[in-house]
N, C-alpha and C. Protein backbone atom coordinates (compact mmCIF):
# COMPACT_ATOMS: atom_id res chain seq x y z
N UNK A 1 -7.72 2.45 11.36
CA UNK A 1 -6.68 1.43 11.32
C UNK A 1 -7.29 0.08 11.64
N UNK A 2 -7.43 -0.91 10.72
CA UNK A 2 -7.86 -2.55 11.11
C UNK A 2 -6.81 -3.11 12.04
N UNK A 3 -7.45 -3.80 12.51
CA UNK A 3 -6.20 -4.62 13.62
C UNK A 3 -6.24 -6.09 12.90
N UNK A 4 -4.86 -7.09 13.19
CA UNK A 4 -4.75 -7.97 12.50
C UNK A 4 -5.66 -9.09 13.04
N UNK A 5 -6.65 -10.01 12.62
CA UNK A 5 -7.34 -10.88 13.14
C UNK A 5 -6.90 -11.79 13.93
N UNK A 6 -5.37 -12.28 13.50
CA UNK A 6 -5.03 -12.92 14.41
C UNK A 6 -4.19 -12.19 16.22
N UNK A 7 -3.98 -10.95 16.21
CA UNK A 7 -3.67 -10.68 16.93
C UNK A 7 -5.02 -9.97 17.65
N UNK A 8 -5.94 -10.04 17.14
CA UNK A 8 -7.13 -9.78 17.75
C UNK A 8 -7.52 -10.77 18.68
N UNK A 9 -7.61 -12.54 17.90
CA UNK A 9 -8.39 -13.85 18.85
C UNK A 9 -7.58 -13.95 19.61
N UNK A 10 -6.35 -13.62 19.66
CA UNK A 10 -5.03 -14.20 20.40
C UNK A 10 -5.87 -12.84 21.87
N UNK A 11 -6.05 -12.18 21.66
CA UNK A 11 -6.01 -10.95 22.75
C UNK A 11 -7.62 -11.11 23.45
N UNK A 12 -8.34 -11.98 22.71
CA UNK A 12 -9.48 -12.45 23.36
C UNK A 12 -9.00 -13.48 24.18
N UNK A 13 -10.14 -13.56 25.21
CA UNK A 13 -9.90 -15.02 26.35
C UNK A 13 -11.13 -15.64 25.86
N UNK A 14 -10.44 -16.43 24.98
CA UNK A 14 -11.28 -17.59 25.06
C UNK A 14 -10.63 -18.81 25.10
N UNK A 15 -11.83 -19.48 26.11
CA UNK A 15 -10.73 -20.89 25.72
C UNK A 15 -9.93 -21.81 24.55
N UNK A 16 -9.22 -22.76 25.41
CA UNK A 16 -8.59 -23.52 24.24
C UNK A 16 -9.70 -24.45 23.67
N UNK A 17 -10.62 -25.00 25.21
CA UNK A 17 -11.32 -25.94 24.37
C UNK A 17 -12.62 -24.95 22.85
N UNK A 18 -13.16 -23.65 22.80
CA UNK A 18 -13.53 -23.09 22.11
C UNK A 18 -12.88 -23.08 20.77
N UNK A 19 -11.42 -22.82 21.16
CA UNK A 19 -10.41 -22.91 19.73
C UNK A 19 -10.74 -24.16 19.14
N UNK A 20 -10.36 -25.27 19.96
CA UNK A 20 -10.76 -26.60 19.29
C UNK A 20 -12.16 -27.04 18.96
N UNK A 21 -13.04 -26.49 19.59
CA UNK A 21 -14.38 -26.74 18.93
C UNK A 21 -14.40 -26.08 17.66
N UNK A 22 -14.23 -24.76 17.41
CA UNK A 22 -14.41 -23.94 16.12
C UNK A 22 -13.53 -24.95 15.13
N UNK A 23 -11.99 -25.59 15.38
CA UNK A 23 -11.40 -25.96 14.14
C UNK A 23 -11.68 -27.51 13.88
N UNK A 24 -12.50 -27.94 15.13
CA UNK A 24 -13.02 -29.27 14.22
C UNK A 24 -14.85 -29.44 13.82
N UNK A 25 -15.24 -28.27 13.98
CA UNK A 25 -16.53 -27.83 13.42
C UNK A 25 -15.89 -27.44 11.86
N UNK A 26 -15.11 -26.48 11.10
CA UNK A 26 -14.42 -25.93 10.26
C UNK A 26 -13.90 -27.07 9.15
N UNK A 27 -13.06 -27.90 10.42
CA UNK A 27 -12.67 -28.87 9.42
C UNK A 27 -13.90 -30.29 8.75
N UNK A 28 -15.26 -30.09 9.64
CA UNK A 28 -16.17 -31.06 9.48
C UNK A 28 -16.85 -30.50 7.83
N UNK A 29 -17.13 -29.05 8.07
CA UNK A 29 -17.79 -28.67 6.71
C UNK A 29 -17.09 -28.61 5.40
N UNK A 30 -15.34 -28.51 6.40
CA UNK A 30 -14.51 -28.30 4.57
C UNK A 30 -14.67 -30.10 4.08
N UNK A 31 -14.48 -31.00 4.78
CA UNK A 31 -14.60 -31.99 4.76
C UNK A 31 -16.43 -32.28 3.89
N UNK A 32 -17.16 -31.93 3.68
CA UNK A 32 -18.37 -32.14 3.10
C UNK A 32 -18.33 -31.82 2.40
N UNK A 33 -19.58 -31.67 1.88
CA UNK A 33 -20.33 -30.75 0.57
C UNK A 33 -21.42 -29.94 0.61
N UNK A 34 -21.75 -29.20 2.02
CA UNK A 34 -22.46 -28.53 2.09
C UNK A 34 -22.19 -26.82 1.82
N UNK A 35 -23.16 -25.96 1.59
CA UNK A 35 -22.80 -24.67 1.87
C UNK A 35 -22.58 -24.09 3.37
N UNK A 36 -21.73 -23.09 3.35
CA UNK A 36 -21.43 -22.68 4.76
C UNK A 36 -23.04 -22.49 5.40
N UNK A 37 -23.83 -21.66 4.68
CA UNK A 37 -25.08 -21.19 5.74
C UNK A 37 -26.14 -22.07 6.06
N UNK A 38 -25.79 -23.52 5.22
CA UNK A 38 -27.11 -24.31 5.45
C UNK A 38 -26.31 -25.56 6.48
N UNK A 39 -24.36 -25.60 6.16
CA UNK A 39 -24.28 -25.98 7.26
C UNK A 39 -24.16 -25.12 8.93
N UNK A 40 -24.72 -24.61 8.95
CA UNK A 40 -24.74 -23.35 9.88
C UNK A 40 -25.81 -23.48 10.90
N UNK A 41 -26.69 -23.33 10.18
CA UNK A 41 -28.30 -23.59 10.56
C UNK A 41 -28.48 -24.95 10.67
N UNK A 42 -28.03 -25.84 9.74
CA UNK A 42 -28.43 -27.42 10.17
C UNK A 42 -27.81 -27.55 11.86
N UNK A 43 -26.52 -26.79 12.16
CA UNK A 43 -26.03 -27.47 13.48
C UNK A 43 -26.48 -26.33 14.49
N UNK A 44 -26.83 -24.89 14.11
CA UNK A 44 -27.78 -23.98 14.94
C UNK A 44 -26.56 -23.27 15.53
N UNK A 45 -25.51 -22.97 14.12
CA UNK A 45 -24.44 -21.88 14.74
C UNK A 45 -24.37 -20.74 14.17
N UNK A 46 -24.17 -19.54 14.24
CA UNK A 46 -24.10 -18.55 14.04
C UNK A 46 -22.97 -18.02 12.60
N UNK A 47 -23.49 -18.05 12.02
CA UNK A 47 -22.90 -17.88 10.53
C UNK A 47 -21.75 -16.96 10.59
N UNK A 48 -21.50 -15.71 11.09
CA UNK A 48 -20.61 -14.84 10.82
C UNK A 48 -19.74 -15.10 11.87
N UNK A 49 -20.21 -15.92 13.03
CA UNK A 49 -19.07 -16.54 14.00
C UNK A 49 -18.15 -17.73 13.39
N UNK A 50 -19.42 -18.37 12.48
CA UNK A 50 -18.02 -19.30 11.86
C UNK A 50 -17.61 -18.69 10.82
N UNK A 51 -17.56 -17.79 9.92
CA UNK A 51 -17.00 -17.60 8.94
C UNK A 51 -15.74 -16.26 9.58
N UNK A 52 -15.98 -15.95 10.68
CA UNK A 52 -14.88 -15.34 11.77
C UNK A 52 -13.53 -16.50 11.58
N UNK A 53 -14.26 -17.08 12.77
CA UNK A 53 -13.07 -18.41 13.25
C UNK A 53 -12.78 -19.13 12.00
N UNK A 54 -13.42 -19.26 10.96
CA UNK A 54 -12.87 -19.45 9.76
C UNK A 54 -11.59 -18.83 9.03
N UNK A 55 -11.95 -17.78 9.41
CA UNK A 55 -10.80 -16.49 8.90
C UNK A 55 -9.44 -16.44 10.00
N UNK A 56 -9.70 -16.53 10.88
CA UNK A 56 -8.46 -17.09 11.86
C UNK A 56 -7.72 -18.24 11.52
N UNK A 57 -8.57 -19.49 11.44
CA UNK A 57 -7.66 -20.44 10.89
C UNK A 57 -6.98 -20.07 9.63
N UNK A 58 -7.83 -19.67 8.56
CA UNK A 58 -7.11 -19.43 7.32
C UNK A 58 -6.09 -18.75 7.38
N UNK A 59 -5.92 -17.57 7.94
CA UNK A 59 -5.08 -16.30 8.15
C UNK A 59 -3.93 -17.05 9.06
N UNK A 60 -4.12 -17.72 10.13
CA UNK A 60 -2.31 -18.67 10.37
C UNK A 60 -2.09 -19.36 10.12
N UNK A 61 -2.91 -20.59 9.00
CA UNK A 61 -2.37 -21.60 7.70
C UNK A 61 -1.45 -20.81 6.99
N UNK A 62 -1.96 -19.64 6.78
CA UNK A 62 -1.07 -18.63 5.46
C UNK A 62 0.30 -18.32 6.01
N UNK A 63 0.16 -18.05 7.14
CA UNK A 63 1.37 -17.55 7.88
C UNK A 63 2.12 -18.19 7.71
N UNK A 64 1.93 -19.59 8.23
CA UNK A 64 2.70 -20.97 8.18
C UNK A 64 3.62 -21.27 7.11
N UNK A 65 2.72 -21.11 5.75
CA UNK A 65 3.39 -21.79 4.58
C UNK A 65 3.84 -20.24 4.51
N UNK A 66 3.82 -19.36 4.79
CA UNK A 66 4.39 -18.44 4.33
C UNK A 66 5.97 -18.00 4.96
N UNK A 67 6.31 -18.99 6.26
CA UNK A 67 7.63 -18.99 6.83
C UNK A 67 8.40 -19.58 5.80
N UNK A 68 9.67 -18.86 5.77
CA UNK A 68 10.97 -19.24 4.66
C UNK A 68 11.27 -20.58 4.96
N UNK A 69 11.54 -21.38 4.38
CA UNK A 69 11.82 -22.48 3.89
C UNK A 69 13.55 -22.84 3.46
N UNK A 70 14.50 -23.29 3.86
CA UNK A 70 15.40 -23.75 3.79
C UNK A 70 15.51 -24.63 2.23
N UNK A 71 16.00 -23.92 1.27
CA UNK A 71 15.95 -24.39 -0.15
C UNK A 71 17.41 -24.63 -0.71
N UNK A 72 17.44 -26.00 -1.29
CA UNK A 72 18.76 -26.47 -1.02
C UNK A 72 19.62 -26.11 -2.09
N UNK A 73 20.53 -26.21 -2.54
CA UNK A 73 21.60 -25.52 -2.82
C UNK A 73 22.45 -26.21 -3.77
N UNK A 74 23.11 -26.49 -4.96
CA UNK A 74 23.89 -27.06 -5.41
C UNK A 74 25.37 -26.21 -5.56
N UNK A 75 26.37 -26.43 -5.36
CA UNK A 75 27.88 -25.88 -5.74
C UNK A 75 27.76 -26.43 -7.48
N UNK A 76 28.12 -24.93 -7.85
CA UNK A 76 28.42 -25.48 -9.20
C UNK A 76 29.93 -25.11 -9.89
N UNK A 77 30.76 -25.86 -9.73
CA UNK A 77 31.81 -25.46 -10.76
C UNK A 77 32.13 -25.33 -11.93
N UNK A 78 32.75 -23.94 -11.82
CA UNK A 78 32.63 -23.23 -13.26
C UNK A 78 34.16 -23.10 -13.97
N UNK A 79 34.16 -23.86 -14.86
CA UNK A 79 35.73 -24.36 -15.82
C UNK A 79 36.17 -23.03 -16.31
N UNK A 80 37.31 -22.52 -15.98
CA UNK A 80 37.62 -21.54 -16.95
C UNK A 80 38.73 -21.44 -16.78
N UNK A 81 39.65 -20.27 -17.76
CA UNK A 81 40.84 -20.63 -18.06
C UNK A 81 41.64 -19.33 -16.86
N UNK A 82 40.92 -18.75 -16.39
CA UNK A 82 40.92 -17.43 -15.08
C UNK A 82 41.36 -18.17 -13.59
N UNK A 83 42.06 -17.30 -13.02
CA UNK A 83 42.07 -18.11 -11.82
C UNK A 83 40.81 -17.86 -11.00
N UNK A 84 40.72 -18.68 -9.76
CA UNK A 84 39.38 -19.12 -9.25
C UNK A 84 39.10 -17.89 -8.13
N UNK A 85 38.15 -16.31 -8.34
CA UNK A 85 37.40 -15.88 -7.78
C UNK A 85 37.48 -16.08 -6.57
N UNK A 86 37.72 -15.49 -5.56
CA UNK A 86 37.21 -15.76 -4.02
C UNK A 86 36.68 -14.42 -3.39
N UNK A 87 36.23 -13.42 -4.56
CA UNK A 87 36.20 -12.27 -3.60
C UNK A 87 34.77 -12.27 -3.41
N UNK A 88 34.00 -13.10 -4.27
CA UNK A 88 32.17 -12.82 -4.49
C UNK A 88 31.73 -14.10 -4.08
N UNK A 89 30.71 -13.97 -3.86
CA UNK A 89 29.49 -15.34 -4.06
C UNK A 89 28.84 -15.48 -4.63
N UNK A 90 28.48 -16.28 -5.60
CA UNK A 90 26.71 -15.66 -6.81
C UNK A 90 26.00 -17.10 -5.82
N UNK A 91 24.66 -16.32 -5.93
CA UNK A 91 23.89 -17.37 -5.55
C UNK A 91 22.58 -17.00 -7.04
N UNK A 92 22.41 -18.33 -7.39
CA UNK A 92 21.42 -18.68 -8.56
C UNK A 92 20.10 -19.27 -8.09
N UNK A 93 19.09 -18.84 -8.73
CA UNK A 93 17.61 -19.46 -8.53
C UNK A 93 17.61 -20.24 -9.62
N UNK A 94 16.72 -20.91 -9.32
CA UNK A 94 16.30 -22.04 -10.92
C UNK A 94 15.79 -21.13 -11.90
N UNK A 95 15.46 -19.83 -11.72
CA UNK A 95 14.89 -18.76 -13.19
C UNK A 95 16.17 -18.39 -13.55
N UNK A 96 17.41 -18.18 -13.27
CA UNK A 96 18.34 -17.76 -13.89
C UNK A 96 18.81 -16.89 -12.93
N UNK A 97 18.04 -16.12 -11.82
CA UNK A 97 18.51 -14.96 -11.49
C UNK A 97 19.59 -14.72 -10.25
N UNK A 98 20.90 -14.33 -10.50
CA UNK A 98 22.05 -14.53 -9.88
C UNK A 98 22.11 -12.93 -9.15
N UNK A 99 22.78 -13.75 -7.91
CA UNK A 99 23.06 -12.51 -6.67
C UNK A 99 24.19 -12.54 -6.30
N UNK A 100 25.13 -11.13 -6.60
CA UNK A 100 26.86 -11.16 -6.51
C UNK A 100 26.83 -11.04 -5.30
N UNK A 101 27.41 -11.31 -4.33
CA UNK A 101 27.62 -10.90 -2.94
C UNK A 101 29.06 -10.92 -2.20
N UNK A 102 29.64 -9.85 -2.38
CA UNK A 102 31.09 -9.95 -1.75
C UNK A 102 31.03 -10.44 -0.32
N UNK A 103 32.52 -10.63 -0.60
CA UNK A 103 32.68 -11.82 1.07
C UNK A 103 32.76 -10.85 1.86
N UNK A 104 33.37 -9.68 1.27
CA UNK A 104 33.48 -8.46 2.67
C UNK A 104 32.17 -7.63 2.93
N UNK A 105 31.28 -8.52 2.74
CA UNK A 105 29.53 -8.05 3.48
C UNK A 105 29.63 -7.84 4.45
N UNK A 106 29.08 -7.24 5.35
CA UNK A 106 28.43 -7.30 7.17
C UNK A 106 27.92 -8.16 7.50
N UNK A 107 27.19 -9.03 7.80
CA UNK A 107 26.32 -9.78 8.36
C UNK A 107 24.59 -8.76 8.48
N UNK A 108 24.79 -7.44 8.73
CA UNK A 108 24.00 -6.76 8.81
C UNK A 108 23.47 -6.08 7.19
N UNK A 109 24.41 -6.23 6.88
CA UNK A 109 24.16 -6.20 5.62
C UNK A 109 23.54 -7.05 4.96
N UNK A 110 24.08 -8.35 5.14
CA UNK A 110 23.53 -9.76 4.38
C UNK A 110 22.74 -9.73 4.62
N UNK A 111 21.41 -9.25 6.33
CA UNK A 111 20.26 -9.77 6.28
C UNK A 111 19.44 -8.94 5.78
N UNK A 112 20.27 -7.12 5.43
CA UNK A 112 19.28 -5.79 4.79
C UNK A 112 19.13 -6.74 2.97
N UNK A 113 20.24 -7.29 2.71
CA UNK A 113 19.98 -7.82 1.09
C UNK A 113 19.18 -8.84 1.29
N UNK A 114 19.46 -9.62 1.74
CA UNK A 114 18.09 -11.10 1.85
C UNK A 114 16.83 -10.54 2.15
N UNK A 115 16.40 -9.63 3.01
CA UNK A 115 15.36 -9.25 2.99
C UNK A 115 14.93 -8.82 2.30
N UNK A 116 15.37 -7.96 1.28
CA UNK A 116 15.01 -6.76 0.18
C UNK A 116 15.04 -8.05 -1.08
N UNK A 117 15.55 -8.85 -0.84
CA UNK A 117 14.88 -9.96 -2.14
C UNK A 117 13.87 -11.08 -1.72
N UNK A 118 13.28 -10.65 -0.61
CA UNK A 118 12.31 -11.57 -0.50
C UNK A 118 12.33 -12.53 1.09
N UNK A 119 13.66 -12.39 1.40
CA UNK A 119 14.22 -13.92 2.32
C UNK A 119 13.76 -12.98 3.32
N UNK A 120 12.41 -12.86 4.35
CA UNK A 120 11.66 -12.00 5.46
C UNK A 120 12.78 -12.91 6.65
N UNK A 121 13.18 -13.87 6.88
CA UNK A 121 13.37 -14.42 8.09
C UNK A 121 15.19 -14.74 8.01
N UNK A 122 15.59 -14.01 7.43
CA UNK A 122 17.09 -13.81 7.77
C UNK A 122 17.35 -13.04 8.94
């Protein structure tokens, strides 16, 4: 079983000032044009330690952009000659794809459907 990298550095003691040395060493080389191993050796650091702490930063950048996002919403009214629906909700994506959702949901329910389409942080 791998353990997750970031719950690995988190469970190491190392300092904060270490954290901050590794991510403004990290951010000095993405910032260049060198290769990782020759900037490595030019500053006399240990290659698989930075391409470690490399992988930490990367791995909770991802996390980051990967938290749900609050995506906004238009009401759209729909003309018809029917009286006006109140028992459903459709919610629409910009691809077309519509989600019926009766009003008499659970709440526990709503967050088993949002999840199962994607929405992790309902």
């Amino acid at each position: 079983m791998q353990t997750d990298p970031i719950e690995q550095a988190d469970k190491l003691t190392i300092s904060s000032h270490d954290k901050v040395k590794w991510a403004e060493l990290i951010a000095q080389w993405e910032n260049g044009h060198e290769r990782q191993k020759a900037f490595c050796a030019r500053l006399g650091l240990n290659h698989n330690t930075f391409t470690y702490w490399r992988g930490i930063f990367l791995a909770k950048n991802r996390q980051a952009k990967n938290k749900t996002k609050f995506i906004p919403i238009a009401i759209k009214e729909e003309k018809s000659n029917t009286v006006f629906n109140l028992d459903k909700l459709i919610l629409e994506n910009s691809n077309g794809f519509k989600l019926h959702i009766p009003l008499s949901i659970s709440r526990d329910q709503l967050k088993d459907l949002l999840r199962s389409v994607g929405w992790s942080h309902a």
